[in-house]
PDB file of N, CA and C in Angstrom:
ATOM      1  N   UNK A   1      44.508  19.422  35.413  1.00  0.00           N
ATOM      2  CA  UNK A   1      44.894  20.303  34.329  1.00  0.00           C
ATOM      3  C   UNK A   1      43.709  20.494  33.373  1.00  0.00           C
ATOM      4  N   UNK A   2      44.025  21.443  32.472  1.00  0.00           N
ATOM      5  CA  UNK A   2      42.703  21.768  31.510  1.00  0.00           C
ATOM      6  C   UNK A   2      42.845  20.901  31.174  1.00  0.00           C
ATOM      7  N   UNK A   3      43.560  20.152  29.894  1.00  0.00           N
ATOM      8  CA  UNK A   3      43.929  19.024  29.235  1.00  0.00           C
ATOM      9  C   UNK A   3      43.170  17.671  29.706  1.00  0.00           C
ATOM     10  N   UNK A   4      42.862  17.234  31.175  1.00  0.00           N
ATOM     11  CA  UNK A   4      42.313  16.650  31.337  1.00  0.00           C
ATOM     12  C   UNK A   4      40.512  17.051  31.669  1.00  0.00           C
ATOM     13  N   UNK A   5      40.417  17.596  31.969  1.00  0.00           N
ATOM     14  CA  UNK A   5      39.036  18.522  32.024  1.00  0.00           C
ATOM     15  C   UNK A   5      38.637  18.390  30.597  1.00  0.00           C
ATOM     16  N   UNK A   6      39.466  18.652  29.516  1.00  0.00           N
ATOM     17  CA  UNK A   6      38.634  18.234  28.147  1.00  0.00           C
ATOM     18  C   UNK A   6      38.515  16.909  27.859  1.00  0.00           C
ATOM     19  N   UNK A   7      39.377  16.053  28.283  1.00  0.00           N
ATOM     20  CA  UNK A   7      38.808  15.077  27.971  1.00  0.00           C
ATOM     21  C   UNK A   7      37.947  14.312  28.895  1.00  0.00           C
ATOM     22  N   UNK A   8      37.846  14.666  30.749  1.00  0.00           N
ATOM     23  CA  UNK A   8      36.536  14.300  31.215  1.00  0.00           C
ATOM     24  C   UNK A   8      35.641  14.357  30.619  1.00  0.00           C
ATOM     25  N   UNK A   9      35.429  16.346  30.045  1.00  0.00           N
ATOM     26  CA  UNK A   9      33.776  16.686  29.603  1.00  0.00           C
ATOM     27  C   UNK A   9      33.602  15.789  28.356  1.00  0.00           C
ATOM     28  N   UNK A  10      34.329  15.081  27.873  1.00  0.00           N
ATOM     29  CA  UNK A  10      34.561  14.406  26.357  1.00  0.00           C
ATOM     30  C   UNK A  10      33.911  13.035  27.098  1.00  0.00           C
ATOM     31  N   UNK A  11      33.908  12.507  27.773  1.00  0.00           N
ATOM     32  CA  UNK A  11      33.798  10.978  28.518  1.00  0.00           C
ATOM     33  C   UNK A  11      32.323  11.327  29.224  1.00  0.00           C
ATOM     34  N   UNK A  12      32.197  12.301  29.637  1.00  0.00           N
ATOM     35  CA  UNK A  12      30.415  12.630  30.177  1.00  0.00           C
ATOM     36  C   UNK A  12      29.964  12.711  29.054  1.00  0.00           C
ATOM     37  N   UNK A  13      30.403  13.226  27.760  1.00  0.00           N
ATOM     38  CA  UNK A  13      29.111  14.439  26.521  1.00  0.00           C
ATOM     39  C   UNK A  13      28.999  12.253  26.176  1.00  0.00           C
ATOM     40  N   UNK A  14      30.072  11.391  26.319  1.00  0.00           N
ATOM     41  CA  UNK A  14      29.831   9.848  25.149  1.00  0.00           C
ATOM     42  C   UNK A  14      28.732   9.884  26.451  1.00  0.00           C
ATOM     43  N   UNK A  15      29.138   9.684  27.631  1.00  0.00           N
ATOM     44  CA  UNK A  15      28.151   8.936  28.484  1.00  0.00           C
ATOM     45  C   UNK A  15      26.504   9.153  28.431  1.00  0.00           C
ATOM     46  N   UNK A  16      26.688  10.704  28.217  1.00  0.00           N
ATOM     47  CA  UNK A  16      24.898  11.177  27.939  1.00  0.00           C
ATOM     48  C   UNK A  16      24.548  10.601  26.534  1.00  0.00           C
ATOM     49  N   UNK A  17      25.082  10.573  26.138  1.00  0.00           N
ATOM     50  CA  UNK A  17      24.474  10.157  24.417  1.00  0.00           C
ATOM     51  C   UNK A  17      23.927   8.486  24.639  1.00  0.00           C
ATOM     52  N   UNK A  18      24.738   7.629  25.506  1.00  0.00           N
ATOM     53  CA  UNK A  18      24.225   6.473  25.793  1.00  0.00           C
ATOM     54  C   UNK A  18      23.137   6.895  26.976  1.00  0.00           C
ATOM     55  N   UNK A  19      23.007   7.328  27.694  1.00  0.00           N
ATOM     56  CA  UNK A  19      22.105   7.246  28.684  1.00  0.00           C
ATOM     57  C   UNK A  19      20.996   7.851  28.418  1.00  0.00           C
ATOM     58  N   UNK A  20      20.981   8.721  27.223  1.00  0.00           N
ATOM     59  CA  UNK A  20      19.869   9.332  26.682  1.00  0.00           C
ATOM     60  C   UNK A  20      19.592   8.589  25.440  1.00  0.00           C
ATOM     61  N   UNK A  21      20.391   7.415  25.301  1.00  0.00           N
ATOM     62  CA  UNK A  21      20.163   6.494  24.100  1.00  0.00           C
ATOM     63  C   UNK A  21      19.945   7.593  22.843  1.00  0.00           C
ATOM     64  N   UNK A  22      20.926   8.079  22.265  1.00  0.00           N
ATOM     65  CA  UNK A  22      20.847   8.999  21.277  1.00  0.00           C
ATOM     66  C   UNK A  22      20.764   8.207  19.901  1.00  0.00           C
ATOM     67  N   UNK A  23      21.824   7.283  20.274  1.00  0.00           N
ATOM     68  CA  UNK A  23      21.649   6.777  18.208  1.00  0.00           C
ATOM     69  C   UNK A  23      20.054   6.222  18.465  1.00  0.00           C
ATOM     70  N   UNK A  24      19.608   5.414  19.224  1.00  0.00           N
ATOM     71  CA  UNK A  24      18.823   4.673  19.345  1.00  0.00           C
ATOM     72  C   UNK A  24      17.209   5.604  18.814  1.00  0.00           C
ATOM     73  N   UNK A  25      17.157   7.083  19.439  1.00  0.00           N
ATOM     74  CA  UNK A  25      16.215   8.033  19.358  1.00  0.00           C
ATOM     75  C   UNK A  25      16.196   8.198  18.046  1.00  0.00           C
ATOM     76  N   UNK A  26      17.499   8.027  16.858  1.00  0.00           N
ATOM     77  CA  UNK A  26      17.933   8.866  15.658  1.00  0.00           C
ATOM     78  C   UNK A  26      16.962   7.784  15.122  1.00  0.00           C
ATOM     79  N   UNK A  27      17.024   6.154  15.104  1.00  0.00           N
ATOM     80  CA  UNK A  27      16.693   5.263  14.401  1.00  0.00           C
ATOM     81  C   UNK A  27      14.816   5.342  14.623  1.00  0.00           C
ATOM     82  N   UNK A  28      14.492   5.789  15.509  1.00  0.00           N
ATOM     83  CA  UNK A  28      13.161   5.602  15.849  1.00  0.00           C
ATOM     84  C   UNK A  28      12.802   6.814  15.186  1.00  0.00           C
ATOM     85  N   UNK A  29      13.476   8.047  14.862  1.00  0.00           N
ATOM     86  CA  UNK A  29      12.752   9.311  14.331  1.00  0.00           C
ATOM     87  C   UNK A  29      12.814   9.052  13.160  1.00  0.00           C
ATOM     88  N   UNK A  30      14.151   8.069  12.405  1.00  0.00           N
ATOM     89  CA  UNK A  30      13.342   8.013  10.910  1.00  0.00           C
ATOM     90  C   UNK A  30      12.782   6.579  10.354  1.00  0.00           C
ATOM     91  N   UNK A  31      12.371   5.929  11.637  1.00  0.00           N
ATOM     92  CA  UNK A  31      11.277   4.626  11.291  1.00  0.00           C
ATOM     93  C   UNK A  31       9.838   5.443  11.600  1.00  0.00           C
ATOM     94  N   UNK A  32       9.701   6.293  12.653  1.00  0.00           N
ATOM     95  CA  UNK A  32       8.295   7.611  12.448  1.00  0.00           C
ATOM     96  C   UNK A  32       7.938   8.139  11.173  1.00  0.00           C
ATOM     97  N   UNK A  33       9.516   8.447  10.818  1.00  0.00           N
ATOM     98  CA  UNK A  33       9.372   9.747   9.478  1.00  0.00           C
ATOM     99  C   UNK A  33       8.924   9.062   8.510  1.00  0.00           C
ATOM    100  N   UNK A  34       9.233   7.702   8.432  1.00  0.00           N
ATOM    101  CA  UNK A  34       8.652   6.559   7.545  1.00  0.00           C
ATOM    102  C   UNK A  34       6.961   6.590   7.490  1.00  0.00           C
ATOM    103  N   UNK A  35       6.481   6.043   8.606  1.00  0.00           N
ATOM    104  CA  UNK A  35       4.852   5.790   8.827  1.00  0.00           C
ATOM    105  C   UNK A  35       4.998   7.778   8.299  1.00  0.00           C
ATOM    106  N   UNK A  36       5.030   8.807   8.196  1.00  0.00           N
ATOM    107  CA  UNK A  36       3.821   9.890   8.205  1.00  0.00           C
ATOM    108  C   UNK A  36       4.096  10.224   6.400  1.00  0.00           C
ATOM    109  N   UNK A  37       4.769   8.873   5.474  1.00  0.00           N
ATOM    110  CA  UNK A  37       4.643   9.108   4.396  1.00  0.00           C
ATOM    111  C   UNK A  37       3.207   8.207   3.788  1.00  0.00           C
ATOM    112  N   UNK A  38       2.861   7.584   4.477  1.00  0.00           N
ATOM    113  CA  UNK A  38       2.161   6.260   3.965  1.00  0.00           C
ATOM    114  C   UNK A  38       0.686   7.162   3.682  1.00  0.00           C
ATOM    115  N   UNK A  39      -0.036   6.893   2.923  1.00  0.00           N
ATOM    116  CA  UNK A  39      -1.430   7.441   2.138  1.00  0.00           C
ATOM    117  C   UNK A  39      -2.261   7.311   3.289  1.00  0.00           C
ATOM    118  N   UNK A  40      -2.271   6.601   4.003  1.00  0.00           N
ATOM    119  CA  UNK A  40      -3.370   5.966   5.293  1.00  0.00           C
ATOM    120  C   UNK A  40      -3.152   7.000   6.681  1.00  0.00           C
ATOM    121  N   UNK A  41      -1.512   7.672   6.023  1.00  0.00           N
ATOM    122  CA  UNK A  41      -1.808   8.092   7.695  1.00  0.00           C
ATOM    123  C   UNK A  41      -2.022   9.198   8.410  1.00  0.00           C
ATOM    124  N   UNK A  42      -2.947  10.061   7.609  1.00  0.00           N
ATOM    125  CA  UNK A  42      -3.767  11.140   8.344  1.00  0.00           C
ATOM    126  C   UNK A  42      -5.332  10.549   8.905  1.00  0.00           C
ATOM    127  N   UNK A  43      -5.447   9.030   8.070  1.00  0.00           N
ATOM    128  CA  UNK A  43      -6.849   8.508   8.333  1.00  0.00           C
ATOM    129  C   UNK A  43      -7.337   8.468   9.558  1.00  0.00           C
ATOM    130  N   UNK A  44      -6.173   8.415  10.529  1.00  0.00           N
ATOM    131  CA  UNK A  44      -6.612   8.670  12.105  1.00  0.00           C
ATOM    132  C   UNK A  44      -5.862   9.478  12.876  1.00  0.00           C
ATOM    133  N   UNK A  45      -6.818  10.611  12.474  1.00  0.00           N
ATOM    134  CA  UNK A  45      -5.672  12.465  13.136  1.00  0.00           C
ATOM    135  C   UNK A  45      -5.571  11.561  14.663  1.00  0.00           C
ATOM    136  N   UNK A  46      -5.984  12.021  15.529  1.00  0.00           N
ATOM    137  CA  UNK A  46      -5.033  11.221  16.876  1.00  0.00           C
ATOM    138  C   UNK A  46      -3.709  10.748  16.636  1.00  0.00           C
ATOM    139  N   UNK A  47      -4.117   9.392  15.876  1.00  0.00           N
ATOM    140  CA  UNK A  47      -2.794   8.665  16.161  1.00  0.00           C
ATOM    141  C   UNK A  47      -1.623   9.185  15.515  1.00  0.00           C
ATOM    142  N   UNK A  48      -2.303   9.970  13.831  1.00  0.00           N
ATOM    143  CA  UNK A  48      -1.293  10.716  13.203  1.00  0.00           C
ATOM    144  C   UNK A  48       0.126  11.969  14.238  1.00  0.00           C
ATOM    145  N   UNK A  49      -1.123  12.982  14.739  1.00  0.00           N
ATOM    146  CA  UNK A  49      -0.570  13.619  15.612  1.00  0.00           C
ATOM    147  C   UNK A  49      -0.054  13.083  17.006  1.00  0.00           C
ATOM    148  N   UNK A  50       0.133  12.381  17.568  1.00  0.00           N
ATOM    149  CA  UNK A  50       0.899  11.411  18.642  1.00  0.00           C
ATOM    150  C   UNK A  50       2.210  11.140  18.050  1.00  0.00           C
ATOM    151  N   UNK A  51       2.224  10.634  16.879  1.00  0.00           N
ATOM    152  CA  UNK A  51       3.636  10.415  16.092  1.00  0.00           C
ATOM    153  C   UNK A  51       4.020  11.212  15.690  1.00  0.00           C
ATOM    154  N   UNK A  52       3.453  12.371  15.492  1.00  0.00           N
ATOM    155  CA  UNK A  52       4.254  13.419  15.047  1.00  0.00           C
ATOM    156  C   UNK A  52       4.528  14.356  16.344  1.00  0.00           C
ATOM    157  N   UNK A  53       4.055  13.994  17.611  1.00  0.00           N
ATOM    158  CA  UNK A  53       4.460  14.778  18.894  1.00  0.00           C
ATOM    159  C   UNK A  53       5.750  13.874  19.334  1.00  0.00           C
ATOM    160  N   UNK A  54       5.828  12.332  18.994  1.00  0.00           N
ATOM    161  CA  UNK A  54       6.707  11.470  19.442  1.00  0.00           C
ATOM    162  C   UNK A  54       8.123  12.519  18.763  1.00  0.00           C
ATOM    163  N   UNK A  55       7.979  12.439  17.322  1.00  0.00           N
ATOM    164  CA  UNK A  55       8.937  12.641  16.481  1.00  0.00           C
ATOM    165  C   UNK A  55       9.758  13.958  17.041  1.00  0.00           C
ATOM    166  N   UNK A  56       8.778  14.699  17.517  1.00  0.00           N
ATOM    167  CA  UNK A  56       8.968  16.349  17.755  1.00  0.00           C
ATOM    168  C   UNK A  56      10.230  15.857  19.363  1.00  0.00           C
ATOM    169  N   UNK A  57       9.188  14.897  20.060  1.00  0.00           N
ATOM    170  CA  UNK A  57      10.182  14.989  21.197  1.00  0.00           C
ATOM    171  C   UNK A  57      11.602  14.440  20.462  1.00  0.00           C
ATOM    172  N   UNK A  58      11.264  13.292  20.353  1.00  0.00           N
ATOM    173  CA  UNK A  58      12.541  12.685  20.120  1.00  0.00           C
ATOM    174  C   UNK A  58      14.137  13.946  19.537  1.00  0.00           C
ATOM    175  N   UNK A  59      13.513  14.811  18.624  1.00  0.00           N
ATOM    176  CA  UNK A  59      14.036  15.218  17.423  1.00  0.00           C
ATOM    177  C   UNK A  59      14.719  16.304  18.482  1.00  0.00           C
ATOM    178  N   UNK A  60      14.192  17.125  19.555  1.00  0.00           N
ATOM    179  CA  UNK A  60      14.191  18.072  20.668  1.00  0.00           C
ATOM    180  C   UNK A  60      15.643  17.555  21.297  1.00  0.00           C
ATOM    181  N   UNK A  61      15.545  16.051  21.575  1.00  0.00           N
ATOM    182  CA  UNK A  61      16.508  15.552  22.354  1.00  0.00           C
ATOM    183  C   UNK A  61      17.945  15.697  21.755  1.00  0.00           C
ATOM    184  N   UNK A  62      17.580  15.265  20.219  1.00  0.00           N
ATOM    185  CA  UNK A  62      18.710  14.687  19.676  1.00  0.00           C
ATOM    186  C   UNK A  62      19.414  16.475  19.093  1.00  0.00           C
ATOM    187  N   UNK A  63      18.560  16.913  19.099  1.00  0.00           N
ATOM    188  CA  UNK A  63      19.164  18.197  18.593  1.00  0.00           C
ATOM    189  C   UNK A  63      20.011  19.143  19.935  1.00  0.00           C
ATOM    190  N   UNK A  64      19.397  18.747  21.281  1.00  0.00           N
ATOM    191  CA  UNK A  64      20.049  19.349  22.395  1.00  0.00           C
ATOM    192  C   UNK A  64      21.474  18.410  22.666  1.00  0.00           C
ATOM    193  N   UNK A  65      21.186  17.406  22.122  1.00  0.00           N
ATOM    194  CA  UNK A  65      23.034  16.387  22.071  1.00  0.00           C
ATOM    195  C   UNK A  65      23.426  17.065  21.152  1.00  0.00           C
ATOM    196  N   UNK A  66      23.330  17.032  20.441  1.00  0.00           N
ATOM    197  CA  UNK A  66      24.170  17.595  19.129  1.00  0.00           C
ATOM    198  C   UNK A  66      25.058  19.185  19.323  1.00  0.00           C
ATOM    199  N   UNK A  67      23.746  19.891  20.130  1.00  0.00           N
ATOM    200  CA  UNK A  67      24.233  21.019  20.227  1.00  0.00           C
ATOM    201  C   UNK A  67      25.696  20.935  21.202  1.00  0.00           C
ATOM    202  N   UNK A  68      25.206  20.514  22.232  1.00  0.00           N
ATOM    203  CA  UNK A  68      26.185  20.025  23.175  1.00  0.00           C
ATOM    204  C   UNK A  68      27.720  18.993  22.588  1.00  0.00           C
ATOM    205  N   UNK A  69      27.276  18.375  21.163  1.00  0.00           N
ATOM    206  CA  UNK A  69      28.362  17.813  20.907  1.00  0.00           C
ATOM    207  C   UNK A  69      29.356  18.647  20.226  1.00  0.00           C
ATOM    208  N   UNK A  70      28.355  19.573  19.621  1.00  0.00           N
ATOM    209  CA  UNK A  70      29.145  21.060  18.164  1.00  0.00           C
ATOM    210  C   UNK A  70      29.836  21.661  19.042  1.00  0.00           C
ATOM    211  N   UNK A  71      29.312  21.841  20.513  1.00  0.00           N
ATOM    212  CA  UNK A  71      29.896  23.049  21.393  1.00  0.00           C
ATOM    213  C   UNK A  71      31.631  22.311  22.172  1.00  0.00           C
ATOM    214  N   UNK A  72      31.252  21.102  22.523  1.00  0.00           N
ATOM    215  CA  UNK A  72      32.592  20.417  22.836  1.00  0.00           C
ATOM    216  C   UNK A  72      33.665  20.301  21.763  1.00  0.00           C
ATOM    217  N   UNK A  73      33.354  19.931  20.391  1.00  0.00           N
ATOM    218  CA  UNK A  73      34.046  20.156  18.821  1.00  0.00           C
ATOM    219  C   UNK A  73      34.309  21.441  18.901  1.00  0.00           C
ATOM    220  N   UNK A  74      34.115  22.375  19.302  1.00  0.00           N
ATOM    221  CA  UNK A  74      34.550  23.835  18.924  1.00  0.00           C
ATOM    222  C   UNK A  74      35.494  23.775  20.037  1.00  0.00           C
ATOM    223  N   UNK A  75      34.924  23.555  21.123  1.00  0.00           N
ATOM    224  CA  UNK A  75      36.440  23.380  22.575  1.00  0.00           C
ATOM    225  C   UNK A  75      37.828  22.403  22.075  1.00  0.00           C
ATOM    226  N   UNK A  76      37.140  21.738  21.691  1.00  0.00           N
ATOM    227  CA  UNK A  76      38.744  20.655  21.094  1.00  0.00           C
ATOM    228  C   UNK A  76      39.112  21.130  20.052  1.00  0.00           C
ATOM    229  N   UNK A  77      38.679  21.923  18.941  1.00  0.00           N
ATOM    230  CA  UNK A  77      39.684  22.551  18.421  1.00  0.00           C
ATOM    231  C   UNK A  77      40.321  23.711  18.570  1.00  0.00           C
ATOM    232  N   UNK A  78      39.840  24.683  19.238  1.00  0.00           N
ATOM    233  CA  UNK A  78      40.653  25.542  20.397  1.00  0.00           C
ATOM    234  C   UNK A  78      41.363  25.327  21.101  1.00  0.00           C
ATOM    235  N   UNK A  79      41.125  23.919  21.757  1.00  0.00           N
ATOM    236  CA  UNK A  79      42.023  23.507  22.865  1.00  0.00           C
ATOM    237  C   UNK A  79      43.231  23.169  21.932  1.00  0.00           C
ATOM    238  N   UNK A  80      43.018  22.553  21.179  1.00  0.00           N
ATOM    239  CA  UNK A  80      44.236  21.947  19.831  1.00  0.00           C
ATOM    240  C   UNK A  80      45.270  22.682  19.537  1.00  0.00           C
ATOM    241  N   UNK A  81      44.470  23.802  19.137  1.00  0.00           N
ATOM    242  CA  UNK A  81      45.172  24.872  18.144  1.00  0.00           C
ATOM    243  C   UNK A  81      45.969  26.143  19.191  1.00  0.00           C
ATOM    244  N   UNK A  82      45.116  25.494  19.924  1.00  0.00           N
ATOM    245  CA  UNK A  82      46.082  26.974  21.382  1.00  0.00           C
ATOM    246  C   UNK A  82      47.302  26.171  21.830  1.00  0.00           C
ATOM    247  N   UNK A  83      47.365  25.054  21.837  1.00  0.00           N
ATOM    248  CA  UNK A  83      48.660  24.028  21.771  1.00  0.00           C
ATOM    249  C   UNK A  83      49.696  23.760  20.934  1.00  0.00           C
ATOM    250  N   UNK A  84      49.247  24.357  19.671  1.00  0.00           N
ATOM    251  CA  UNK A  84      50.215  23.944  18.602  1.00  0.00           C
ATOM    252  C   UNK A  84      51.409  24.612  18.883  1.00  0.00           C
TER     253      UNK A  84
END
């Protein structure tokens, strides 16, 4: 049934968020966002820009979960409200 189909795709969207370690990416983009406040840290463009390519990926990832999570939140409340 649909009903269950939403809540499979609901049990894959948790499973990718662990397998793509999502909270885990969130905590590392703002321990990054941390280091590119510090006075020292343009002193070595390389390493500066590496952390700020890290940040970029990371930030890429977490924003393509998210999207994917807004888009399942818009299905469950459709699915909801077409039920009432």
């Amino acid at each position: 049934s649909t009903s269950e189909m939403v809540k499979e795709l609901k049990q894959r969207l948790d499973a990718l968020g662990g397998f793509f370690d999502i909270d885990k990416k969130k905590q590392l983009i703002s321990e990054e966002e941390e280091l590119t406040h510090a006075p020292e840290f343009w002193s070595n463009t390389k390493k500066a820009e590496a952390v700020l390519k890290s940040i970029k990926e990371k930030k890429d990832w977490v924003k393509a979960f998210d999207k994917a999570q807004t888009a399942y939140d818009d299905l469950a409340v459709l699915w909801e409200f077409y039920h009432l």
